[in-house]
PDB file of N, CA and C in Angstrom:
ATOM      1  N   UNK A   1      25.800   8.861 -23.637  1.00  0.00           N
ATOM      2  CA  UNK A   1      25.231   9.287 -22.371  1.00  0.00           C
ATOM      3  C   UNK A   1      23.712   9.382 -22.469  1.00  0.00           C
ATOM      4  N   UNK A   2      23.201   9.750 -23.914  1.00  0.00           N
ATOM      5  CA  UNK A   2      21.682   9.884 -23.639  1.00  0.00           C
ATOM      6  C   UNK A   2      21.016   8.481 -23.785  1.00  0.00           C
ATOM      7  N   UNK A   3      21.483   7.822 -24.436  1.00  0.00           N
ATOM      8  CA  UNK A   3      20.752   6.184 -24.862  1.00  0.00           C
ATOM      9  C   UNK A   3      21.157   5.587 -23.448  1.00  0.00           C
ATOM     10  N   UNK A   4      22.111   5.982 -22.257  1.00  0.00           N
ATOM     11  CA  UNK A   4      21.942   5.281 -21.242  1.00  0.00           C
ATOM     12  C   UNK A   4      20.785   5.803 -20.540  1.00  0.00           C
ATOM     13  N   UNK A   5      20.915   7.314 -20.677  1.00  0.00           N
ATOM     14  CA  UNK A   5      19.388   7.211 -19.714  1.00  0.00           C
ATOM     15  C   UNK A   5      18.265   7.562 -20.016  1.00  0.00           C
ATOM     16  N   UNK A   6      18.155   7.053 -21.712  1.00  0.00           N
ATOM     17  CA  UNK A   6      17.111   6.244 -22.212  1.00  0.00           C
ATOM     18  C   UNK A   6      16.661   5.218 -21.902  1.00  0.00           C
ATOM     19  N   UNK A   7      17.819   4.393 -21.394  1.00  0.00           N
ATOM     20  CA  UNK A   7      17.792   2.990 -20.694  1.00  0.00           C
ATOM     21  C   UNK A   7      17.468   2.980 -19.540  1.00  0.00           C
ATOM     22  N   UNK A   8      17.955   3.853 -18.895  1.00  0.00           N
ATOM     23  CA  UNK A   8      17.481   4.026 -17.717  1.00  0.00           C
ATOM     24  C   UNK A   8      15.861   4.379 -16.924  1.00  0.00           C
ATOM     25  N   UNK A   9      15.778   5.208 -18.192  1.00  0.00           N
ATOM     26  CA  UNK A   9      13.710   5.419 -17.831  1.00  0.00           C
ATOM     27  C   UNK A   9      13.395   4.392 -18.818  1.00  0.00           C
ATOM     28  N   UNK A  10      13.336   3.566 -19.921  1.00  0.00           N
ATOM     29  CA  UNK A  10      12.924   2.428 -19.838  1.00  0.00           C
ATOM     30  C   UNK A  10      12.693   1.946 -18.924  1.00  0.00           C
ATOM     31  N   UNK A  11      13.641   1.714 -18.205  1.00  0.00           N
ATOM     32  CA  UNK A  11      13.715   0.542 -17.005  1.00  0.00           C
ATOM     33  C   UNK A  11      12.481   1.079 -16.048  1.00  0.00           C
ATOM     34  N   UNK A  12      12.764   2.527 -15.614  1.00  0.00           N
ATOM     35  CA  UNK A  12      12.016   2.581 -14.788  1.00  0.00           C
ATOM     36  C   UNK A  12      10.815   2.821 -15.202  1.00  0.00           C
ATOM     37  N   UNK A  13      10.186   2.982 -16.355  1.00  0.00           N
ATOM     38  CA  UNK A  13       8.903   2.674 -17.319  1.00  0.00           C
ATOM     39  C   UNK A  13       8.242   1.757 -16.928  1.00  0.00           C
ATOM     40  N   UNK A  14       9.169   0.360 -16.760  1.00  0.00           N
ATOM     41  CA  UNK A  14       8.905  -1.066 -17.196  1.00  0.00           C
ATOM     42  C   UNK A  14       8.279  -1.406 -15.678  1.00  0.00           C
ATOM     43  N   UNK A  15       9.898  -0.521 -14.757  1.00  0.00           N
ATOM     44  CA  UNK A  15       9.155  -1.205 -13.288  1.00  0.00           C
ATOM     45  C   UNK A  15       7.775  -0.540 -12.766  1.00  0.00           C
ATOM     46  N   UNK A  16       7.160   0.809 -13.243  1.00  0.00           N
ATOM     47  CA  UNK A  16       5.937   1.191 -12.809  1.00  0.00           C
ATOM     48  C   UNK A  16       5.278   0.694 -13.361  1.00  0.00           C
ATOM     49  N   UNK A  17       5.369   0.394 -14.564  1.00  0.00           N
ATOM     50  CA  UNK A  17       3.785  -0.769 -14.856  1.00  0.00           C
ATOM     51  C   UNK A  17       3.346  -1.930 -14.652  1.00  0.00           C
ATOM     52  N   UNK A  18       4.625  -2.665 -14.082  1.00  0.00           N
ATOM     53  CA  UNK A  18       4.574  -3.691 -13.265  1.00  0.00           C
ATOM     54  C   UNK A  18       4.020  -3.574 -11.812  1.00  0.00           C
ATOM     55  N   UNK A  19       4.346  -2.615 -11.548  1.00  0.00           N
ATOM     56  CA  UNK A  19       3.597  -2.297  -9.894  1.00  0.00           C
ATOM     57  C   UNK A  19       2.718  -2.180  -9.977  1.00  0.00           C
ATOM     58  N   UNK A  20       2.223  -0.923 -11.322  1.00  0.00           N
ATOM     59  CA  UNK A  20       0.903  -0.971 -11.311  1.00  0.00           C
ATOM     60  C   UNK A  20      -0.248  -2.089 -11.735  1.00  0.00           C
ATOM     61  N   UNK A  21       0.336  -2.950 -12.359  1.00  0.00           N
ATOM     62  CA  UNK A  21      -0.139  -4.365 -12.525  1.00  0.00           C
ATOM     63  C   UNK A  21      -0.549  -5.003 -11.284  1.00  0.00           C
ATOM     64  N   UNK A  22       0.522  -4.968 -10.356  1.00  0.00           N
ATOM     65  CA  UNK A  22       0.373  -5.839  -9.057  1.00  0.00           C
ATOM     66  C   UNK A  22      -0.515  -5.226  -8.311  1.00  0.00           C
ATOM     67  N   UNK A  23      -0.681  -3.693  -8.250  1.00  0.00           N
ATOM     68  CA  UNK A  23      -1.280  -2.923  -7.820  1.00  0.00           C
ATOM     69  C   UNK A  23      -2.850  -3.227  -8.133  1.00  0.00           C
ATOM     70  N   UNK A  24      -3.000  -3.091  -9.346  1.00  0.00           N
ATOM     71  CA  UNK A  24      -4.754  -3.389  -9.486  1.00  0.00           C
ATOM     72  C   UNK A  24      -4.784  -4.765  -9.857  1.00  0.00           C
ATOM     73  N   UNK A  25      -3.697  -5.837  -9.573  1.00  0.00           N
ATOM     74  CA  UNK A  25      -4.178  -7.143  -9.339  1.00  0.00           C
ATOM     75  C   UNK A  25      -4.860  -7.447  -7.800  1.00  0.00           C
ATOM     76  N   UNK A  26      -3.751  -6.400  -6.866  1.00  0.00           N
ATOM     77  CA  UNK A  26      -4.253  -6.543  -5.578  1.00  0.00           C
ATOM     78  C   UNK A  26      -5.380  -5.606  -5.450  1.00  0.00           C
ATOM     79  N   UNK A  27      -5.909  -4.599  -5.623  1.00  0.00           N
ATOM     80  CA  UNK A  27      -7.208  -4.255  -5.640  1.00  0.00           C
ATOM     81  C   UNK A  27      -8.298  -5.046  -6.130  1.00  0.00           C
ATOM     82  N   UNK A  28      -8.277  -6.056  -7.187  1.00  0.00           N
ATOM     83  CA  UNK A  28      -9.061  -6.657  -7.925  1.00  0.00           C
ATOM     84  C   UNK A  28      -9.742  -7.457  -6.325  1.00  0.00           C
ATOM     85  N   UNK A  29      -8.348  -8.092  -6.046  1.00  0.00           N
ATOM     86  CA  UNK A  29      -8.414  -9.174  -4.853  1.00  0.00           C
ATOM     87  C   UNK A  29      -9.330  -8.666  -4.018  1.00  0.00           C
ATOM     88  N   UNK A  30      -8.747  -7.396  -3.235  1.00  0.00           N
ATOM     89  CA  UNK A  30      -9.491  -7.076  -2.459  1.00  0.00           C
ATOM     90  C   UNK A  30     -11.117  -6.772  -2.592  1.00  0.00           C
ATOM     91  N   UNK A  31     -11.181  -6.449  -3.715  1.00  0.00           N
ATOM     92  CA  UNK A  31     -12.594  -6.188  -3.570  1.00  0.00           C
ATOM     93  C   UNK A  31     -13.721  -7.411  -3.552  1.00  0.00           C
ATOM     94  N   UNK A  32     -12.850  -8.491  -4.376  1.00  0.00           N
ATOM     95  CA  UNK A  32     -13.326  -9.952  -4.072  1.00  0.00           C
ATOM     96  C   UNK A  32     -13.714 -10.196  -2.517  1.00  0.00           C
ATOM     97  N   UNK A  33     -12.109 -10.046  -1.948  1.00  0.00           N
ATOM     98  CA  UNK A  33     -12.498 -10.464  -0.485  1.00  0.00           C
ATOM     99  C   UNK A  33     -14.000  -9.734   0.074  1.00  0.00           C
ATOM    100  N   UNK A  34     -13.855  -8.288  -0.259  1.00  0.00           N
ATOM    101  CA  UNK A  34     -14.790  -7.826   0.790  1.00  0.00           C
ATOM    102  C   UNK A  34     -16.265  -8.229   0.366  1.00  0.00           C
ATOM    103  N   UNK A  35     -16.492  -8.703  -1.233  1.00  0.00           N
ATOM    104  CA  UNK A  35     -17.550  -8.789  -1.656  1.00  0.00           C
ATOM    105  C   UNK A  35     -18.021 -10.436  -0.843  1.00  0.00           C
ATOM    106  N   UNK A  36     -16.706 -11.219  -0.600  1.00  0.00           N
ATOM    107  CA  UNK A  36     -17.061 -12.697   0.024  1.00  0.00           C
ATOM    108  C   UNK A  36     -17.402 -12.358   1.210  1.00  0.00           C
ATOM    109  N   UNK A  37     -16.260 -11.327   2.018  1.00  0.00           N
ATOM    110  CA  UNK A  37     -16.818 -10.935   3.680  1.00  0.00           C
ATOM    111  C   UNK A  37     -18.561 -10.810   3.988  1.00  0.00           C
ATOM    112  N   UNK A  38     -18.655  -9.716   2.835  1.00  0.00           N
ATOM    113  CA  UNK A  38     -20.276  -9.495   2.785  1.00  0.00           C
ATOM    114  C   UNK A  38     -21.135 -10.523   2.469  1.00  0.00           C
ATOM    115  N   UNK A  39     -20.997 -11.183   1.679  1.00  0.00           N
ATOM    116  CA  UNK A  39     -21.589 -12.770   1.388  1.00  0.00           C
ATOM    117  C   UNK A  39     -21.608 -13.756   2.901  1.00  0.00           C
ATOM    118  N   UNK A  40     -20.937 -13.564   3.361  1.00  0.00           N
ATOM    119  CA  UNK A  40     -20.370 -14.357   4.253  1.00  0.00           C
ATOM    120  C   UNK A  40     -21.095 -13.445   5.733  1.00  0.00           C
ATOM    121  N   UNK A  41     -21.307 -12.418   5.975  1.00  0.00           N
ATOM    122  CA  UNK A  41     -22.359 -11.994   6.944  1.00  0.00           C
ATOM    123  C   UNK A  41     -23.504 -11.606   6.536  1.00  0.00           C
ATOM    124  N   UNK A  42     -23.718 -11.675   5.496  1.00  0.00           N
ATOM    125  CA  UNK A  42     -25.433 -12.224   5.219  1.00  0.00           C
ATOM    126  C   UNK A  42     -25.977 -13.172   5.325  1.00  0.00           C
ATOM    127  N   UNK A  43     -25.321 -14.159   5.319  1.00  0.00           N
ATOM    128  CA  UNK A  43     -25.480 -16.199   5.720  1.00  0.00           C
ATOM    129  C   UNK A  43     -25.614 -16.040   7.104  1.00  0.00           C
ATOM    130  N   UNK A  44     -24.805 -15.120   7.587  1.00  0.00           N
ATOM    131  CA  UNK A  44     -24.342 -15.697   9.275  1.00  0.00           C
ATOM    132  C   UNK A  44     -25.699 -14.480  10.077  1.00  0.00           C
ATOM    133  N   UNK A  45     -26.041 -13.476   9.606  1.00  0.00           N
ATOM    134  CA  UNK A  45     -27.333 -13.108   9.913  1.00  0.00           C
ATOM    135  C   UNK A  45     -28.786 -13.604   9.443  1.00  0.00           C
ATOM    136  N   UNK A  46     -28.852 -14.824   8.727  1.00  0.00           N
ATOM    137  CA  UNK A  46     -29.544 -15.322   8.438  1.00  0.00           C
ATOM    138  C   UNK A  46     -29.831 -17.098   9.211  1.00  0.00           C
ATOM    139  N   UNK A  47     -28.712 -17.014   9.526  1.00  0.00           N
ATOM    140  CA  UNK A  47     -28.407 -17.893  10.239  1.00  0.00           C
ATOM    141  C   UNK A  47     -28.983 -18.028  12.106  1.00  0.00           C
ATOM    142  N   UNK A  48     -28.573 -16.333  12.125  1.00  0.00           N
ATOM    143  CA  UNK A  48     -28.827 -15.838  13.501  1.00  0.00           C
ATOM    144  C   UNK A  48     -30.174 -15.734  13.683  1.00  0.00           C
ATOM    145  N   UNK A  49     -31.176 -15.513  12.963  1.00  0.00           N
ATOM    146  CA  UNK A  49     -32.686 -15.674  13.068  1.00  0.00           C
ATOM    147  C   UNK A  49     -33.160 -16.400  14.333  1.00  0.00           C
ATOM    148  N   UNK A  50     -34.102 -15.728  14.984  1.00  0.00           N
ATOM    149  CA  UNK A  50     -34.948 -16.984  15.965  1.00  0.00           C
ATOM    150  C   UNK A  50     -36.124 -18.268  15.201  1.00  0.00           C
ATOM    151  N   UNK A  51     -34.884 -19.105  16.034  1.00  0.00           N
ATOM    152  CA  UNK A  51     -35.732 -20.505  15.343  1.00  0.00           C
ATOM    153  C   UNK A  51     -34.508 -21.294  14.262  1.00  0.00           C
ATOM    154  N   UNK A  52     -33.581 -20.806  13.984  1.00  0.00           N
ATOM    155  CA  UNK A  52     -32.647 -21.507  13.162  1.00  0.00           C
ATOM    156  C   UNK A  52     -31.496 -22.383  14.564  1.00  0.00           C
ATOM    157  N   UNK A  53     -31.332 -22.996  14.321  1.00  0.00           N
ATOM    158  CA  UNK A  53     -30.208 -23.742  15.547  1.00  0.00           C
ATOM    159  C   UNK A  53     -29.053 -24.594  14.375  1.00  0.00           C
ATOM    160  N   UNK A  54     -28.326 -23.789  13.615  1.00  0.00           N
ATOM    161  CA  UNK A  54     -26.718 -23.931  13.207  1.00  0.00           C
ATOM    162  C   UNK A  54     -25.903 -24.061  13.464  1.00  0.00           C
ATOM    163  N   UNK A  55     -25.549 -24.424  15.084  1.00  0.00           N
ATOM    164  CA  UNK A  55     -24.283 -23.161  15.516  1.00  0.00           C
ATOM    165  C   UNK A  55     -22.856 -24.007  14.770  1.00  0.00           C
ATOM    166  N   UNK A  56     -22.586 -25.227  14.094  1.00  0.00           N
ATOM    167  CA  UNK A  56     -21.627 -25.538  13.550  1.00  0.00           C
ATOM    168  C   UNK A  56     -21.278 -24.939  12.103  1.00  0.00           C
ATOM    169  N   UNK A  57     -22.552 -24.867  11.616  1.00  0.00           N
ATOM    170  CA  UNK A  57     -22.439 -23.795  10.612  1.00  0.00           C
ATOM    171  C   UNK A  57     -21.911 -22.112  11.051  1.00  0.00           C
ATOM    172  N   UNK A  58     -22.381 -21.879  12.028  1.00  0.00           N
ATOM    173  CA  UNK A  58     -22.430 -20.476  12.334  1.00  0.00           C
ATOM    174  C   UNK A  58     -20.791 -20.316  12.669  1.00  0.00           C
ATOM    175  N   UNK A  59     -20.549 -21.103  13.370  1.00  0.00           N
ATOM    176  CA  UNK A  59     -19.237 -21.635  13.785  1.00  0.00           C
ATOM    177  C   UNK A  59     -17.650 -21.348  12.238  1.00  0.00           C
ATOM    178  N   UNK A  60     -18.539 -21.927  11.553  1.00  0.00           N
ATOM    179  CA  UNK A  60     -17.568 -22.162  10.024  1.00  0.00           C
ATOM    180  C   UNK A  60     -17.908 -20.677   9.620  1.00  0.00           C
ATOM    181  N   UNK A  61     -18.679 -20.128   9.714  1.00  0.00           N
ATOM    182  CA  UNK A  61     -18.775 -18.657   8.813  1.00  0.00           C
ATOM    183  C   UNK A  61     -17.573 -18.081   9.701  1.00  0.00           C
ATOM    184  N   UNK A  62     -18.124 -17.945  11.026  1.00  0.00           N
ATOM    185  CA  UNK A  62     -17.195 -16.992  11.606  1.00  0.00           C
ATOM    186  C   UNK A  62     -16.049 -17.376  11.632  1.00  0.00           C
ATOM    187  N   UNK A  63     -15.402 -17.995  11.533  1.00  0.00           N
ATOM    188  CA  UNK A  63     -13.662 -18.705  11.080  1.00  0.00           C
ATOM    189  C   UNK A  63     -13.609 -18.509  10.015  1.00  0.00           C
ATOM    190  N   UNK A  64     -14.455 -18.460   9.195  1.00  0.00           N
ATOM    191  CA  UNK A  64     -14.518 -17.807   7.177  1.00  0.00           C
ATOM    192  C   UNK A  64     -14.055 -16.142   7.569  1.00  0.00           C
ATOM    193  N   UNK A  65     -15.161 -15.410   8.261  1.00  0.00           N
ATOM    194  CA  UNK A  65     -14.637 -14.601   8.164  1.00  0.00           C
ATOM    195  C   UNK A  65     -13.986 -13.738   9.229  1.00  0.00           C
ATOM    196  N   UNK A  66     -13.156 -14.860   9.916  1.00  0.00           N
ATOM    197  CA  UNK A  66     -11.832 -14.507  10.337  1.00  0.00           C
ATOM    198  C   UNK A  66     -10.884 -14.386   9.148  1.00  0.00           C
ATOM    199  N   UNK A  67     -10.775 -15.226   8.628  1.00  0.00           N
ATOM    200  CA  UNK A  67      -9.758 -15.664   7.894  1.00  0.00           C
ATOM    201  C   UNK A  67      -9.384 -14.252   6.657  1.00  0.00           C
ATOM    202  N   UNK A  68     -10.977 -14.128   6.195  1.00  0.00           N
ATOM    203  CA  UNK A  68     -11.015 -12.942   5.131  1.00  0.00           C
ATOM    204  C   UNK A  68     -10.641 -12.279   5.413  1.00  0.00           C
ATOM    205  N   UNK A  69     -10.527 -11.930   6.976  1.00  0.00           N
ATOM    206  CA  UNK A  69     -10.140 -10.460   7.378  1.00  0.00           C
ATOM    207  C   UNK A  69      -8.701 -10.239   7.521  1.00  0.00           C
ATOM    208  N   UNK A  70      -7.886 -11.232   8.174  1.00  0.00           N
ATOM    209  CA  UNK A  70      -6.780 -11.168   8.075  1.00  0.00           C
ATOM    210  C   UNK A  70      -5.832 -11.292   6.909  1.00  0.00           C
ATOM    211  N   UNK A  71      -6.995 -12.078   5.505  1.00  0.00           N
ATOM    212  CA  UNK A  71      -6.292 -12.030   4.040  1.00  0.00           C
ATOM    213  C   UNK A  71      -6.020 -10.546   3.851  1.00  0.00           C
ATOM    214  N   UNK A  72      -7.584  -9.977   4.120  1.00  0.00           N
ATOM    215  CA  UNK A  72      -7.774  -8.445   3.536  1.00  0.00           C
ATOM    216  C   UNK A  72      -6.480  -7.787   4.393  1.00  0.00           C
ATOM    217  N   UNK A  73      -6.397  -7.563   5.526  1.00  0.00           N
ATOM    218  CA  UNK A  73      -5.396  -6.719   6.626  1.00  0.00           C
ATOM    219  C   UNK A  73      -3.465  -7.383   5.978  1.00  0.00           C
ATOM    220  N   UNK A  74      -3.733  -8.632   5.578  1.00  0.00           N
ATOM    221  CA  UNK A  74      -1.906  -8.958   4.574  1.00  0.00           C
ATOM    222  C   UNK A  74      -2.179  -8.291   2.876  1.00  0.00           C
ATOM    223  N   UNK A  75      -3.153  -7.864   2.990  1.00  0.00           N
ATOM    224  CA  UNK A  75      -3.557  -7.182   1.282  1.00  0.00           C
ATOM    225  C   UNK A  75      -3.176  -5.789   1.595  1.00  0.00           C
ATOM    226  N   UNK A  76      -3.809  -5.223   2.364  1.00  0.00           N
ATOM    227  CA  UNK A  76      -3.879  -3.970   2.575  1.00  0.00           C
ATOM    228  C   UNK A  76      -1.843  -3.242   3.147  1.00  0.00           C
ATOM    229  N   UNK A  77      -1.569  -4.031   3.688  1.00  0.00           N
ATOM    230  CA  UNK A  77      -0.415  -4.037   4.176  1.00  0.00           C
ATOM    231  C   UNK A  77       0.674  -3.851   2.733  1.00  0.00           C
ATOM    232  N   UNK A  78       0.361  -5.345   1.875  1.00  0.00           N
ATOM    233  CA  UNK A  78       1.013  -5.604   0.780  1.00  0.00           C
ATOM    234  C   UNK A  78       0.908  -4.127  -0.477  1.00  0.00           C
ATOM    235  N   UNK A  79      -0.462  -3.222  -0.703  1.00  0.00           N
ATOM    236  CA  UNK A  79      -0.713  -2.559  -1.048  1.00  0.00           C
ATOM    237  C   UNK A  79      -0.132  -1.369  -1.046  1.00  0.00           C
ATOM    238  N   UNK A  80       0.155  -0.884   0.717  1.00  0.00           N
ATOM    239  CA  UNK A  80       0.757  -0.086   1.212  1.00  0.00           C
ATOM    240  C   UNK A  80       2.411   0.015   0.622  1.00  0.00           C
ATOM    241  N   UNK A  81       3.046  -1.270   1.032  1.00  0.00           N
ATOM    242  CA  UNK A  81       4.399  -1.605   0.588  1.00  0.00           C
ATOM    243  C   UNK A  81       4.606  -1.601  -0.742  1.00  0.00           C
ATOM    244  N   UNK A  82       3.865  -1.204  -1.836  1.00  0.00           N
ATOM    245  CA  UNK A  82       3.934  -1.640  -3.313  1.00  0.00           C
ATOM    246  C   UNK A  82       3.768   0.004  -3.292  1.00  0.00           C
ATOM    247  N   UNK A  83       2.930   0.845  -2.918  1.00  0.00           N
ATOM    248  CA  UNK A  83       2.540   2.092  -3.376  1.00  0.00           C
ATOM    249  C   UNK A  83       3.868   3.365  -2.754  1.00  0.00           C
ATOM    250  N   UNK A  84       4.091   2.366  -1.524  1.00  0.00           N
ATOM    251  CA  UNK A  84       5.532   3.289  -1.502  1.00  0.00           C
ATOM    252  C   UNK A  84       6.899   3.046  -1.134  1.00  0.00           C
ATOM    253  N   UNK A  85       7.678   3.214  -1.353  1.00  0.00           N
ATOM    254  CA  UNK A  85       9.312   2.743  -1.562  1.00  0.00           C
ATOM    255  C   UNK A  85      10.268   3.424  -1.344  1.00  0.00           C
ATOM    256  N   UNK A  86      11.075   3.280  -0.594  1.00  0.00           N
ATOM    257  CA  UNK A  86      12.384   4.526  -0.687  1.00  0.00           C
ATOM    258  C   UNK A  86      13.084   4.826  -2.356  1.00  0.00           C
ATOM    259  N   UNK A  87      13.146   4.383  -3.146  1.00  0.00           N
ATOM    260  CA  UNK A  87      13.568   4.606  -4.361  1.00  0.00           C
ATOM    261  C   UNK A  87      12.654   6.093  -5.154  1.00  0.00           C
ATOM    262  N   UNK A  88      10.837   5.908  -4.275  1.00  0.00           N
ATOM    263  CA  UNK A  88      10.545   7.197  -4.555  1.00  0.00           C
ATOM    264  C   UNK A  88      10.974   8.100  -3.793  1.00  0.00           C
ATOM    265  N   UNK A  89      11.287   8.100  -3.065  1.00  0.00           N
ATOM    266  CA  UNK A  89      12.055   9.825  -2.146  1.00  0.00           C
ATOM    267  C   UNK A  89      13.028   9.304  -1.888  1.00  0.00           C
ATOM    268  N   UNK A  90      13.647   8.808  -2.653  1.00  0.00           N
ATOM    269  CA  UNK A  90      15.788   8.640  -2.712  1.00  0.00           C
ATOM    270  C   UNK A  90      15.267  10.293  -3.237  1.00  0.00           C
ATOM    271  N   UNK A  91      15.341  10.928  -4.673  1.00  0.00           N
ATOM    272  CA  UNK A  91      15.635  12.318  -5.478  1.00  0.00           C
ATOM    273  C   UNK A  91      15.019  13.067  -3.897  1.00  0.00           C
ATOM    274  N   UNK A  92      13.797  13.285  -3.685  1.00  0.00           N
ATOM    275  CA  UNK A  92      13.566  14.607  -3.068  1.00  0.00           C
ATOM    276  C   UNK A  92      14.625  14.509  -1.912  1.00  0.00           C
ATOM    277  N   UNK A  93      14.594  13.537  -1.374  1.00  0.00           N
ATOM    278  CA  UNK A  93      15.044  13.174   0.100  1.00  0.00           C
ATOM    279  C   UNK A  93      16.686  13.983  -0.139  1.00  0.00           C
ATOM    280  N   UNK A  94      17.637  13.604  -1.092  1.00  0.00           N
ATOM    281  CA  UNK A  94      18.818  14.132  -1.547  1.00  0.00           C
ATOM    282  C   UNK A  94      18.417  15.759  -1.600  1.00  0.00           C
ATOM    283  N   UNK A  95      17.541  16.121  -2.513  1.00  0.00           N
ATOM    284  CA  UNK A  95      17.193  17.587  -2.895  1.00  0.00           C
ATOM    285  C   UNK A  95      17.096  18.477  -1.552  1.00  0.00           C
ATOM    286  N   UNK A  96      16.210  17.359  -0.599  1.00  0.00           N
ATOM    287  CA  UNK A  96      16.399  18.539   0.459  1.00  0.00           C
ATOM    288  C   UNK A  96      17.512  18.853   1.235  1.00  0.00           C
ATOM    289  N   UNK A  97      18.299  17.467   1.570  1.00  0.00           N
ATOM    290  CA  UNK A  97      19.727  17.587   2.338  1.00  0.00           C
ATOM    291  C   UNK A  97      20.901  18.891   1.447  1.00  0.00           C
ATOM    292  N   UNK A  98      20.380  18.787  -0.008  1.00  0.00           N
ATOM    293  CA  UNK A  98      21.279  19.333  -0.520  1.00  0.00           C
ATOM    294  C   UNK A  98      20.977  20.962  -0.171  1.00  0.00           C
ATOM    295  N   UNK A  99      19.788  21.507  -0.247  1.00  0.00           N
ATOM    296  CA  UNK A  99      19.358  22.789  -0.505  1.00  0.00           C
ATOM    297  C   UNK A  99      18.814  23.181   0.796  1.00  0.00           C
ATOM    298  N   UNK A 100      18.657  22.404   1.793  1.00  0.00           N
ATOM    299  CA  UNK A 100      18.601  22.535   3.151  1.00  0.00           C
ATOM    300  C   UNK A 100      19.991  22.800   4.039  1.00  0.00           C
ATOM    301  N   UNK A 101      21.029  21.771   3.286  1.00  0.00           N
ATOM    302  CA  UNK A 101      22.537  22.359   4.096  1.00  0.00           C
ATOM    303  C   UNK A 101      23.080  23.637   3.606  1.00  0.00           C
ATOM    304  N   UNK A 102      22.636  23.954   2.130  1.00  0.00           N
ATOM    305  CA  UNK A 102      23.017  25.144   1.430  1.00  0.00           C
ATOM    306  C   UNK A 102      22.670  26.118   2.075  1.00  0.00           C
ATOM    307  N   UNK A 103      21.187  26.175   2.917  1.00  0.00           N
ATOM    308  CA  UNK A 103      20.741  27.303   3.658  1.00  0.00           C
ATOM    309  C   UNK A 103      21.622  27.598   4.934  1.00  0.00           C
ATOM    310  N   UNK A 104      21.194  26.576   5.749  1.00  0.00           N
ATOM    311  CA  UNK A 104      22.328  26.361   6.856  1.00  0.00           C
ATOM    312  C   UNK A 104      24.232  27.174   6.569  1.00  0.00           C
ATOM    313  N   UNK A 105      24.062  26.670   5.664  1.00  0.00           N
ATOM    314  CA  UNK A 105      25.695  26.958   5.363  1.00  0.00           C
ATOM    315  C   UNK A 105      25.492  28.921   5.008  1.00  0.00           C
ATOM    316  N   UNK A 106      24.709  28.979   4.072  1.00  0.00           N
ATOM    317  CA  UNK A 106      24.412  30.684   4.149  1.00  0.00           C
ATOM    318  C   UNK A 106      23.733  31.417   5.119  1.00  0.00           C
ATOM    319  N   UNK A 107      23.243  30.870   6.323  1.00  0.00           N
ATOM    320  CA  UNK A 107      22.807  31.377   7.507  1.00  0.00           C
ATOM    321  C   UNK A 107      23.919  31.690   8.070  1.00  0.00           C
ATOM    322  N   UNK A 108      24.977  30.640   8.262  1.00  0.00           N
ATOM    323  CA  UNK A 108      26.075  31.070   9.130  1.00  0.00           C
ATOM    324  C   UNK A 108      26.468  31.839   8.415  1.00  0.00           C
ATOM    325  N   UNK A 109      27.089  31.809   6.984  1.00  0.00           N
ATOM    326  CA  UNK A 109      27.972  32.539   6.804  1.00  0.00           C
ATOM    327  C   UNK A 109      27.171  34.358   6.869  1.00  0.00           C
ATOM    328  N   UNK A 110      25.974  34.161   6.475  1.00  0.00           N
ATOM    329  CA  UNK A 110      25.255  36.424   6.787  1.00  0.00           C
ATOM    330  C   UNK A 110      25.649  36.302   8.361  1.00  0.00           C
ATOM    331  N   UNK A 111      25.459  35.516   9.379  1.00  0.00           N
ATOM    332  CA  UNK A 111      25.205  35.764  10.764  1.00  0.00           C
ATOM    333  C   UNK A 111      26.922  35.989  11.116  1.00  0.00           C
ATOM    334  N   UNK A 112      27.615  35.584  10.213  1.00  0.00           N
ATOM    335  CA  UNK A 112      28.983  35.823  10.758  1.00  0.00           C
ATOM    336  C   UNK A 112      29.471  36.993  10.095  1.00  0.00           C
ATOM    337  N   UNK A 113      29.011  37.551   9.334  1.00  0.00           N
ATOM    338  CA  UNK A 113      29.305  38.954   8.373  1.00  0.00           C
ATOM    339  C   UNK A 113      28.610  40.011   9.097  1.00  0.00           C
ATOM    340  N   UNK A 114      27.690  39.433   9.546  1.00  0.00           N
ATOM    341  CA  UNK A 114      26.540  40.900  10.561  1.00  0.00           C
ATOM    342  C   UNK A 114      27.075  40.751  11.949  1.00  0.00           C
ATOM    343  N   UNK A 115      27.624  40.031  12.392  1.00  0.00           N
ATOM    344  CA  UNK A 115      27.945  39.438  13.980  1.00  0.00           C
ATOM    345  C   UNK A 115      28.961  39.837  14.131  1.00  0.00           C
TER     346      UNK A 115
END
């Protein structure tokens, strides 16, 4: 019984450091993106100057950073979904039904002893 759930937090050892892998792989990302976003509206305010006439260039930034933004907003999303999971509040989520009906159940039963 104990070498199974030895096995068992192995496992779940193995799967948090994997998340957390994916986790600051996707932070890595993101900070890329935002460092390109910023790259990418410093061109396009430089661009905007009086006396520059780009607008096909100006054109391509701003579809650049469309694009970044909606990478960043499927990052941020993906981030969200990695950091939380029903498998973490499966235990509390049980703990409370359990010790929450326990109350319930000893409410009635004093209110029916005093009543």
């Amino acid at each position: 019984e104990i070498e199974v759930q030895v096995q068992q937090l192995e496992q779940a050892f193995q799967e948090i450091k994997q998340r957390l892998t994916q986790v600051s792989t996707m932070q890595n990302d993101r900070t890329q993106l935002e460092s390109q976003r910023q790259e990418v509206r410093d061109r396009l305010k430089k661009l905007s100057t009086p006396g520059s006439d780009a607008s096909s260039q100006k054109q391509e930034l701003k579809q650049r950073l469309t694009e970044i933004g909606s990478q960043l907003e499927l990052l941020e999303v993906e981030l969200e979904s990695r950091l939380i999971s029903w498998s973490s509040f499966r235990e509390p989520f049980w703990q409370i039904v359990r010790f929450g009906g326990l109350g319930v159940l000893i409410g009635v039963v004093i209110k029916s002893c005093t009543g």
